[in-house]
Protein backbone atom coordinates (compact mmCIF):
# COMPACT_ATOMS: atom_id res chain seq x y z
CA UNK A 1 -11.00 1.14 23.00
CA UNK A 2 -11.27 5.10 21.82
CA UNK A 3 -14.68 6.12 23.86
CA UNK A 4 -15.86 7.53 20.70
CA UNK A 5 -15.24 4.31 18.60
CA UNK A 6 -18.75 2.95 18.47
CA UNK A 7 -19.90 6.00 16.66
CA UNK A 8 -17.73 5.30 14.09
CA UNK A 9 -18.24 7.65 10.62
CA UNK A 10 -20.78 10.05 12.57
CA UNK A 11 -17.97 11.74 14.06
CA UNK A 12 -16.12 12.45 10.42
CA UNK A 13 -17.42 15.01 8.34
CA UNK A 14 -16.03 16.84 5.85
CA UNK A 15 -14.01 19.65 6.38
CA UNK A 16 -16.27 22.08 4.57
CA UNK A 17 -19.18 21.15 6.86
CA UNK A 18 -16.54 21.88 9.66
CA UNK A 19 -16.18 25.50 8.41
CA UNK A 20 -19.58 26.38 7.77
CA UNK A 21 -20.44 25.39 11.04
CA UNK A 22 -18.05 27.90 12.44
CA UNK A 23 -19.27 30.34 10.51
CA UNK A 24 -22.38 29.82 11.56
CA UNK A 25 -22.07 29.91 15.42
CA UNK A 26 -20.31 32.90 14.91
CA UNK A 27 -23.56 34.59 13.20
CA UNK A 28 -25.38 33.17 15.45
CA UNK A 29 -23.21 34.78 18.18
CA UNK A 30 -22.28 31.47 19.60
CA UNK A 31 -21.85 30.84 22.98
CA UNK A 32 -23.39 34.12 24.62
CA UNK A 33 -26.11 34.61 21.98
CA UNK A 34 -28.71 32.23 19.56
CA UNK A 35 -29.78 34.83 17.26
CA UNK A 36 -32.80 33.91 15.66
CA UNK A 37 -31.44 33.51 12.23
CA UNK A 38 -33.36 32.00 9.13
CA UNK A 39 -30.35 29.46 8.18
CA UNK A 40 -31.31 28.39 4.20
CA UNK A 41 -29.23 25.86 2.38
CA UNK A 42 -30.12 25.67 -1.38
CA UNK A 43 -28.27 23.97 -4.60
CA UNK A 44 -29.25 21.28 -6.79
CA UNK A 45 -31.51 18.22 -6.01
CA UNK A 46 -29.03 15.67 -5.04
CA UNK A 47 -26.38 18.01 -4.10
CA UNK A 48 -26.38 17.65 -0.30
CA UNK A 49 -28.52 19.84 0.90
CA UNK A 50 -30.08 17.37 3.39
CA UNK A 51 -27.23 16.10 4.50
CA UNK A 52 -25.72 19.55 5.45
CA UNK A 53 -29.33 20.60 6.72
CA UNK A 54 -29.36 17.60 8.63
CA UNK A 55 -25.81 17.62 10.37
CA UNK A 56 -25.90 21.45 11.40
CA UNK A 57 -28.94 20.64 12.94
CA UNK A 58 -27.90 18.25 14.93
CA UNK A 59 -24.55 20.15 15.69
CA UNK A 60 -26.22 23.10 16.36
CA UNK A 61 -29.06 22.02 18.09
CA UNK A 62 -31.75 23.55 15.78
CA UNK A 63 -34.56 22.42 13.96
CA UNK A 64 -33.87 21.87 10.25
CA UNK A 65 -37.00 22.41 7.73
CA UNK A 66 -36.74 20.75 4.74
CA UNK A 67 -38.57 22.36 1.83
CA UNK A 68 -39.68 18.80 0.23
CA UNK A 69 -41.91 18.26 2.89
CA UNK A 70 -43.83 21.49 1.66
CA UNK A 71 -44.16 20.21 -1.91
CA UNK A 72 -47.34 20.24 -4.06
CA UNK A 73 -47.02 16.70 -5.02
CA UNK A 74 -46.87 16.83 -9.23
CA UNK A 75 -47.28 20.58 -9.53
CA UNK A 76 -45.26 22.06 -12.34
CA UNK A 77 -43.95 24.22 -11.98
CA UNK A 78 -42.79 22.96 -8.51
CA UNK A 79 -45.20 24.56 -5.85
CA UNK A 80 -44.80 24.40 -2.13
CA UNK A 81 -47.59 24.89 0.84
CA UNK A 82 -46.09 28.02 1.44
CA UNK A 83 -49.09 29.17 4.21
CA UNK A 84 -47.61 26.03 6.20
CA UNK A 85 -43.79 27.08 5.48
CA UNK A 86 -44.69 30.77 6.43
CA UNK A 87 -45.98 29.49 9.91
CA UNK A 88 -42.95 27.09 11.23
CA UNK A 89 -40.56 30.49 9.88
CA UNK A 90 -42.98 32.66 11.86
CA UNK A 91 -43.58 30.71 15.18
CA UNK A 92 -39.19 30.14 15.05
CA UNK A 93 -39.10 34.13 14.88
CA UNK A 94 -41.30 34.82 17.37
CA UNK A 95 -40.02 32.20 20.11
CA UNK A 96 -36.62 34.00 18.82
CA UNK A 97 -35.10 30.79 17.88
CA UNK A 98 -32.63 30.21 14.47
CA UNK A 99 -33.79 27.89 11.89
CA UNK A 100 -32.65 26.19 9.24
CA UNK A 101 -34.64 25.53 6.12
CA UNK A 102 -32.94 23.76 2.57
CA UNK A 103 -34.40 22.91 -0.79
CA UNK A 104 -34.28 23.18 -4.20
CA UNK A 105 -35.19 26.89 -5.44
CA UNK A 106 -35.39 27.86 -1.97
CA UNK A 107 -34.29 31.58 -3.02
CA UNK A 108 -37.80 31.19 -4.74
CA UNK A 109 -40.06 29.67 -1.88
CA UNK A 110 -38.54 32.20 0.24
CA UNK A 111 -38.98 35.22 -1.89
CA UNK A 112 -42.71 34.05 -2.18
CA UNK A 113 -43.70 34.34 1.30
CA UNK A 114 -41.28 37.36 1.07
CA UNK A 115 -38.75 36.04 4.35
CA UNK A 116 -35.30 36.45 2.99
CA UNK A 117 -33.12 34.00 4.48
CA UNK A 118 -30.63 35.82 7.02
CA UNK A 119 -27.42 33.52 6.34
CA UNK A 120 -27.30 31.48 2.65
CA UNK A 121 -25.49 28.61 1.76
CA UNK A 122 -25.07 27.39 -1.35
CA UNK A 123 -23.95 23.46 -2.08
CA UNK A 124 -22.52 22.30 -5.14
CA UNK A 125 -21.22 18.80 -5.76
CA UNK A 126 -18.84 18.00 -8.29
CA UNK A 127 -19.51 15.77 -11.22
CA UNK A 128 -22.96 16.43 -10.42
CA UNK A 129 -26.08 15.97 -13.15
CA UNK A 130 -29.21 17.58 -11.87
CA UNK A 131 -32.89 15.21 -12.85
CA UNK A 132 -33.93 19.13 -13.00
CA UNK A 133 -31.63 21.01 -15.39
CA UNK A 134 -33.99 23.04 -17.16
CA UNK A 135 -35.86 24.57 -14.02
CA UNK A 136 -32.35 24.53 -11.89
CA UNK A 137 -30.16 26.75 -14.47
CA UNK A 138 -33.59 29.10 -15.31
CA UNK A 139 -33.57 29.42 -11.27
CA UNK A 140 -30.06 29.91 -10.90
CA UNK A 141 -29.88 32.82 -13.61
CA UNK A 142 -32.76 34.91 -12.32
CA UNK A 143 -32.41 34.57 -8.71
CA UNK A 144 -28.39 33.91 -8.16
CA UNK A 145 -28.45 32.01 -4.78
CA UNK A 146 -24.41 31.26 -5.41
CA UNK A 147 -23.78 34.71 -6.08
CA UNK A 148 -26.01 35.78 -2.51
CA UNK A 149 -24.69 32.83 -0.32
CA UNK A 150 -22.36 34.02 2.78
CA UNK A 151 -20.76 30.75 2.31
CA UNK A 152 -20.41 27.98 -1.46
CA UNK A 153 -19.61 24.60 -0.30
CA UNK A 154 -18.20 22.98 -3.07
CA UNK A 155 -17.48 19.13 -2.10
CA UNK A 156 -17.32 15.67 -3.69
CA UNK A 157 -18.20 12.41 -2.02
CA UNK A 158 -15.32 10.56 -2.91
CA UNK A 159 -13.24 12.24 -0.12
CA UNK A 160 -16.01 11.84 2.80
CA UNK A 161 -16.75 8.58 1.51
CA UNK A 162 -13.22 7.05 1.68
CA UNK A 163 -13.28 8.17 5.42
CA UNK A 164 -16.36 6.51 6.04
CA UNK A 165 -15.12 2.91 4.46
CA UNK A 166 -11.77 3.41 6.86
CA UNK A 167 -13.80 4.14 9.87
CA UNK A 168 -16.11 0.89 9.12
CA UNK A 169 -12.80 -1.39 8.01
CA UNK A 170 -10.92 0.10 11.24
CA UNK A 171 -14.01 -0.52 13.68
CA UNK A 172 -13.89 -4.33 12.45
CA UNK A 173 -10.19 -4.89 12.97
């Protein structure tokens, strides 16, 4: 029995996330350094962002912010608690510790509180339909976060999810 069998899928990711995280410990200057980096992950609602946000943090040992959590429930348009936001970026920055923060419009949120992220990536998922089509493409004219990201991961879940089934049906073999 592999030792690493009982994870299963946690240990297969797809290659894209493999390459951003790369990236990313080299900006952060990775293993010498931890630059205290604001890490932002934006793209559509349902695109992955979380995911990503979630998996770096956990690979990279950081905290990951997501921007949701912030939300003015039923504002429109969409609001966030920035004064909150602006706090967890600040006390990061001053312990000198990176952090990651994702959302939708986060290009906006961060522009706000004016905190620019230091490293931006930009998801897209193919064969994607965003619940928020009218606000996403007005956001993604004016403020270009695919056009300013260091790094586009373009990805579809058919790929990462096939690897996923064969780790489950090879784990019950």
């Amino acid at each position: 029995m592999d030792q690493h069998e009982d994870l299963g899928p946690l240990l297969s990711a797809p290659p894209s996330y493999l390459e951003v995280r790369q990236l990313l410990r080299e900006a952060l200057g990775f293993p010498w350094e931890r630059r205290p980096l604001l890490i932002g992950i934006d793209g559509a609602d349902g695109s992955g962002k979380s995911s990503l946000a979630s998996w770096l943090s956990w690979q990279l040992e950081m905290p990951a912010v997501h921007l949701d959590l912030f939300l003015i429930r039923d504002s429109d348009p969409m609001r966030w608690r920035l004064d909150d936001l602006t706090r967890i970026i600040e006390a990061q920055r001053e312990l000198g510790r990176p952090l990651i923060v994702e959302g939708v419009q986060l290009l906006y949120a961060l522009d706000t509180i004016r905190r620019p992220p230091d490293f931006l990536i930009f998801v897209e998922k193919e064969n994607h339909e965003s619940s928020m089509r009218a606000e996403i493409h007005s956001y993604l004219v004016h403020f270009l976060p695919k056009d300013r990201a260091q790094y586009v991961l373009k990805w579809t879940s058919a790929e990462h999810d096939e690897r996923v089934m064969r780790a489950h049906h090879a784990r019950r073999e």
